[in-house]
Structure formats: C-alpha cells, structure tokens
Protein backbone atom coordinates (compact mmCIF):
# COMPACT_ATOMS: atom_id res chain seq x y z
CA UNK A 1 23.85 -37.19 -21.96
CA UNK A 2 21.83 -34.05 -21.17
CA UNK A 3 21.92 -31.04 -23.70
CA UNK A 4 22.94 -27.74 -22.63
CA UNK A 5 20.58 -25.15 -22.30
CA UNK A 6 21.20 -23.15 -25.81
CA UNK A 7 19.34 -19.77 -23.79
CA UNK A 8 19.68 -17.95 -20.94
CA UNK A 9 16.37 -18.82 -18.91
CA UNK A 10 16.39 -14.93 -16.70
CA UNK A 11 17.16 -12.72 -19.99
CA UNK A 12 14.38 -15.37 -21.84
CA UNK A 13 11.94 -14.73 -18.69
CA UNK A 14 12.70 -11.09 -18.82
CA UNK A 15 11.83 -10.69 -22.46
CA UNK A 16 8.59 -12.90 -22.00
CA UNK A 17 7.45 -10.73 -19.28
CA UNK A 18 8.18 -7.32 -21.63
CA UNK A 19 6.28 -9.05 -24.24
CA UNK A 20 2.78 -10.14 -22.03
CA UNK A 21 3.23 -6.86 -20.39
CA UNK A 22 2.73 -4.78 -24.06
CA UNK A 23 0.04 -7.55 -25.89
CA UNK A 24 -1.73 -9.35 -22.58
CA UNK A 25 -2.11 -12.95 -21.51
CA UNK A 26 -4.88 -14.11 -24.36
CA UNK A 27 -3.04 -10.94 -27.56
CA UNK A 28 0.57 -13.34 -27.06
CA UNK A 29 1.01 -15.69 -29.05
CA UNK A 30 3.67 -18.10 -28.65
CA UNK A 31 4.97 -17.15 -31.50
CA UNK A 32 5.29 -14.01 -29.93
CA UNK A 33 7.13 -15.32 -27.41
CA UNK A 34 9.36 -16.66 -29.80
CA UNK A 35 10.18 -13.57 -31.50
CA UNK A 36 10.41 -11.56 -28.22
CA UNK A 37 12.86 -13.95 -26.39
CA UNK A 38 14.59 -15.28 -29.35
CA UNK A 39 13.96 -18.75 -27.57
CA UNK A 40 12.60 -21.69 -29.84
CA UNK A 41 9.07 -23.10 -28.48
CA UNK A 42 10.53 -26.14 -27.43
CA UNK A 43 13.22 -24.30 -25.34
CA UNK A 44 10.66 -22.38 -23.65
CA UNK A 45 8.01 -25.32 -22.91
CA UNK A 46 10.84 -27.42 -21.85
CA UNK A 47 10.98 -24.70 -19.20
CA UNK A 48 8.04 -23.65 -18.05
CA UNK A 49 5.96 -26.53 -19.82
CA UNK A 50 2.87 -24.28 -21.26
CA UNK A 51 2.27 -20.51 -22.26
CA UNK A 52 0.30 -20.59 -18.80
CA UNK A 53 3.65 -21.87 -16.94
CA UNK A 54 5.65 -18.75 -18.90
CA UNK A 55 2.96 -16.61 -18.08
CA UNK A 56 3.22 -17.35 -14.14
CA UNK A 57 6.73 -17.35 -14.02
CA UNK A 58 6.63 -13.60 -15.86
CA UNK A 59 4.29 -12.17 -13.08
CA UNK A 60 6.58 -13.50 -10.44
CA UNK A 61 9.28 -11.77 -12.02
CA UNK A 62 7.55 -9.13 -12.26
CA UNK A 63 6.83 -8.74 -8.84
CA UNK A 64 10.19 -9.22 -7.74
CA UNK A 65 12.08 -7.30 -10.35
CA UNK A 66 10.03 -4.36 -11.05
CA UNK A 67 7.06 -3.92 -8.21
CA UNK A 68 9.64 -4.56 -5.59
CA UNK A 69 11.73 -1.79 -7.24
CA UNK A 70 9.25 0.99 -7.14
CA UNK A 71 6.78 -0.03 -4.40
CA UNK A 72 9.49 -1.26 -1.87
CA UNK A 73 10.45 2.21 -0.54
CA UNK A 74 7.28 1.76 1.30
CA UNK A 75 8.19 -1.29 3.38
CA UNK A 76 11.47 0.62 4.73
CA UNK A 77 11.32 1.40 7.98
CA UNK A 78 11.67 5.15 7.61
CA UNK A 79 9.02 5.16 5.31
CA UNK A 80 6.16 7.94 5.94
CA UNK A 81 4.03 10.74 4.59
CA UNK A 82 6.70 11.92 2.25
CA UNK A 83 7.48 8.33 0.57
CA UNK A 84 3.58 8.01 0.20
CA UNK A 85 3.77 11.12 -2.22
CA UNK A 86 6.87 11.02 -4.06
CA UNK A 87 5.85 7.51 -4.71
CA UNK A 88 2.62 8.36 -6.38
CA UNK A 89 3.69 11.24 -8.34
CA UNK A 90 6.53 8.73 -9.53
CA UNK A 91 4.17 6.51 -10.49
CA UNK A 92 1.94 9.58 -12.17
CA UNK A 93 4.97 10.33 -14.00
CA UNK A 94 5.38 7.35 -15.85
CA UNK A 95 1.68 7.23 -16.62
CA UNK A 96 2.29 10.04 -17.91
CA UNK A 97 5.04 9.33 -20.35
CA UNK A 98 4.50 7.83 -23.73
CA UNK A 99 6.23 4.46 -22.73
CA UNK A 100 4.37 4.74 -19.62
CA UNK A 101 1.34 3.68 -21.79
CA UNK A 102 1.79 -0.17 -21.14
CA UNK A 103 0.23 0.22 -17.80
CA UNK A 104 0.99 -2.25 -14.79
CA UNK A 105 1.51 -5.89 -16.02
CA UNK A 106 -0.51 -6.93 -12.92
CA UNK A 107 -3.27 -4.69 -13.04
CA UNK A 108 -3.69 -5.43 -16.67
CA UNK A 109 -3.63 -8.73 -15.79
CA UNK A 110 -6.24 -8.50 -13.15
CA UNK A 111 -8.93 -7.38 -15.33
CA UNK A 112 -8.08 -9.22 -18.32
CA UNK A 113 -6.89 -12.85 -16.52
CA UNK A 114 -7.85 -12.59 -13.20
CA UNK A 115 -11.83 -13.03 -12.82
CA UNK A 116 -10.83 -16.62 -14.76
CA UNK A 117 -7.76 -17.82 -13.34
CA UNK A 118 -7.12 -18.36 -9.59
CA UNK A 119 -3.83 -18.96 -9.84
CA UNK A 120 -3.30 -15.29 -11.59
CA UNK A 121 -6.01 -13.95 -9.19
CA UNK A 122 -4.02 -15.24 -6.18
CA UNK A 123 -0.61 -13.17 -7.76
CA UNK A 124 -3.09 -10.20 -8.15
CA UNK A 125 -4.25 -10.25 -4.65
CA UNK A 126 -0.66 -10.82 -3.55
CA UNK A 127 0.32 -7.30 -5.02
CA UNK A 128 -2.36 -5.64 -3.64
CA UNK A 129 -2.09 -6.97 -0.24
CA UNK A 130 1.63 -5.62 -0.83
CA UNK A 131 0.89 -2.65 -1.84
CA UNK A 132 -1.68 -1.83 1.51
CA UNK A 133 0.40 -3.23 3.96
CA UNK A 134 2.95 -0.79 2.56
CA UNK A 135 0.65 1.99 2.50
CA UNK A 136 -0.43 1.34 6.04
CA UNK A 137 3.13 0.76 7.86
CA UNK A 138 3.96 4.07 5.95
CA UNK A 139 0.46 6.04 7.40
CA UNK A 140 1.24 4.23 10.80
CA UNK A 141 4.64 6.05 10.84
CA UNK A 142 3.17 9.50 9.54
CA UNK A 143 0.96 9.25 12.54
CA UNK A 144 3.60 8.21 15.14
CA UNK A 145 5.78 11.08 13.55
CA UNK A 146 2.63 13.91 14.05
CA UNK A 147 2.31 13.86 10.42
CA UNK A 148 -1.34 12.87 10.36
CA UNK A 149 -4.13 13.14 13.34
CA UNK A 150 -4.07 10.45 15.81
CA UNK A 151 -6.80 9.10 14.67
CA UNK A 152 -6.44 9.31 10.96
CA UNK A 153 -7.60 5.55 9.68
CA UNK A 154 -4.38 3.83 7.97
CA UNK A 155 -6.55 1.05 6.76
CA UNK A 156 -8.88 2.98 5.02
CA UNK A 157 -6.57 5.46 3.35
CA UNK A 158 -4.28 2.31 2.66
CA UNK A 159 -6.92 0.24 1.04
CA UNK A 160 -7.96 3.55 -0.98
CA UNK A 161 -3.72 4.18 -2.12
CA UNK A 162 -4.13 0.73 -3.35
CA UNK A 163 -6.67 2.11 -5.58
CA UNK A 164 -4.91 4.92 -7.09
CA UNK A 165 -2.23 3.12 -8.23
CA UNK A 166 -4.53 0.41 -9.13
CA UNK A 167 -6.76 3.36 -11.02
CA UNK A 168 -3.19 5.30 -12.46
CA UNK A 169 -2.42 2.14 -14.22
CA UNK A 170 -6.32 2.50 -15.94
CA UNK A 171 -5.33 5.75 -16.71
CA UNK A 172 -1.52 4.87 -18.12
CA UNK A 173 -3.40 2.64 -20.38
CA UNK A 174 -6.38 5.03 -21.37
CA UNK A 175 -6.23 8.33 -23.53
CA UNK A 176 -5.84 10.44 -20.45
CA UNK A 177 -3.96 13.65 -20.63
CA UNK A 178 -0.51 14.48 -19.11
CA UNK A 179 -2.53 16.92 -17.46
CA UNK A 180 -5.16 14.70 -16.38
CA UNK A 181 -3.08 12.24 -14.76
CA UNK A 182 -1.58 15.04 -13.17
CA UNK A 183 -5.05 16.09 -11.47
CA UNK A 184 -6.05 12.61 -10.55
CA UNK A 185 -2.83 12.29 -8.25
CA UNK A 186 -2.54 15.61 -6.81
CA UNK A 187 -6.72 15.12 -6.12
CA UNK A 188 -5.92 11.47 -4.92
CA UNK A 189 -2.67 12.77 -2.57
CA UNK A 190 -5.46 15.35 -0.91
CA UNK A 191 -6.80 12.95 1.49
CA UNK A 192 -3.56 12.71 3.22
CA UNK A 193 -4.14 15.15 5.97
C-alpha cells in the first residue's frame, strides 16, 4: 500500500522557490529547504529526487507564477508604448522597495548558476527570449499605432529592454539608491521615441 503524501507538493514548491530566491542555488542548504517548506528531506527528494531537481522545478514555478504575472501584460494584444513604461517603472518600484532587495530569482540565477549548468542556462535564456519577444510585439504595436517612427528598430530596443530589467534586478540587489533606481529607468525609458 502506497503512503499518502504527508505535504502539499505546490505550497512545498512555493516555499522552496521563496527560499533559493533570498540565499541562491549553492547559500541553500537542504536543510534550508527543510526549514523553509516544513517538508522532511525525504519528502522532498521523494519528489523532485535531488536539491538540483527542487531547484528546477522552483524556476519553472517561478516563471509561471510570478514572471508570467508581471511580464505577461506585454504579450496581450493591446500591448504598446504605454505597457512598455508602466511595466518598467513597476518593476523600478519594487527595486526600489526594501523587500524588493531579493532581486529576480532568474537573473540571480543566471550569474550565479547559469555559466555552469545548461539546464539552468536553458531556463535563463527561456526568460529572456520571453521577455524580447514581449518587448518587440509591444514596439511593433507602438509603431503600427504612430507611437514610434516607422522605422524605429523593435529588435534592438527589445533586446536592450531585456537589459534593463535584466540590469534593475543588479541594481534591486546592489546598494543603489531609491533615487538611483529611479534615474536608471527614467534614463533607460528615454530611448523610446
């Protein structure tokens, strides 16, 4: 007779992903883990089979829980100059903020993981790749709407969006100032004319 799962495998993810986000991949122990998700070490490796396994699974729910939450708005359909800018200064905004500090969990991972790990590099490249092709559907419309020049280049200024969020994160995670944060997006958000 099987045993019944003593643990509810999305809250455990959940808390495993909050937990990599704040210490990194190599900082977590698993007895971290442990602590954060209240889930015995057997539980979770029955699960996921390795710290590794855990560690994969969090990015994907990362990705689908909270990237897909603030970076969707720029696959809609509707989506254009104005939900280029309100999405940055979002994301400037919670740079700013004290629990803003964390950073991206995928950016993060990207230096810290990524150069070593295909597997984590291919979930990194996957986000960016995300991010552009909702940067340039969003330019494409700005242009169609008279928004930008005609011949504004989408793929440049999409590839360089990528950046700025990929560079806010840095900043989320540095010492920078409110302030400074505050400069870098309305300085970034200037190339969109």
């Amino acid at each position: 007779m099987a045993r019944t799962r003593e643990f509810d495998p999305a809250a455990a993810l959940d808390a495993a992903m909050k937990v990599f986000w704040r210490y990194g991949y190599h900082a977590t122990s698993i007895e971290d883990l442990v602590t954060g998700t209240g889930v015995s070490r057997y539980g979770l490796y029955g699960l996921y089979e390795s710290k590794h396994g855990l560690f994969l699974a969090a990015l994907d729910h990362y990705l689908t829980t909270v990237v897909r939450e603030l970076a969707g708005v720029l696959h809609r359909d509707d989506a254009s100059l104005d939900t280029i800018k309100d999405f940055i200064h979002r994301l400037g905004e919670i740079a700013a903020k004290p629990s803003g500090r964390i950073g991206c969990l995928l950016w993060n991972t990207a230096t810290e993981v990524g150069p070593d790990d295909k597997a984590v590099a291919r979930k990194v490249a996957d986000f960016r790749t995300f991010l552009s092709t909702g940067f340039e559907s969003a330019l494409r419309n700005a242009v169609a709407n008279g928004e930008l020049r005609p011949e504004f280049d989408t793929k440049g200024e999409a590839d360089f969006l990528a950046g700025v969020v990929q560079n806010l994160a840095a900043l989320a995670r540095s010492s920078a100032s409110p302030r400074s944060i505050a400069n870098f997006v309305n300085i970034s958000l200037g190339t969109l004319s």
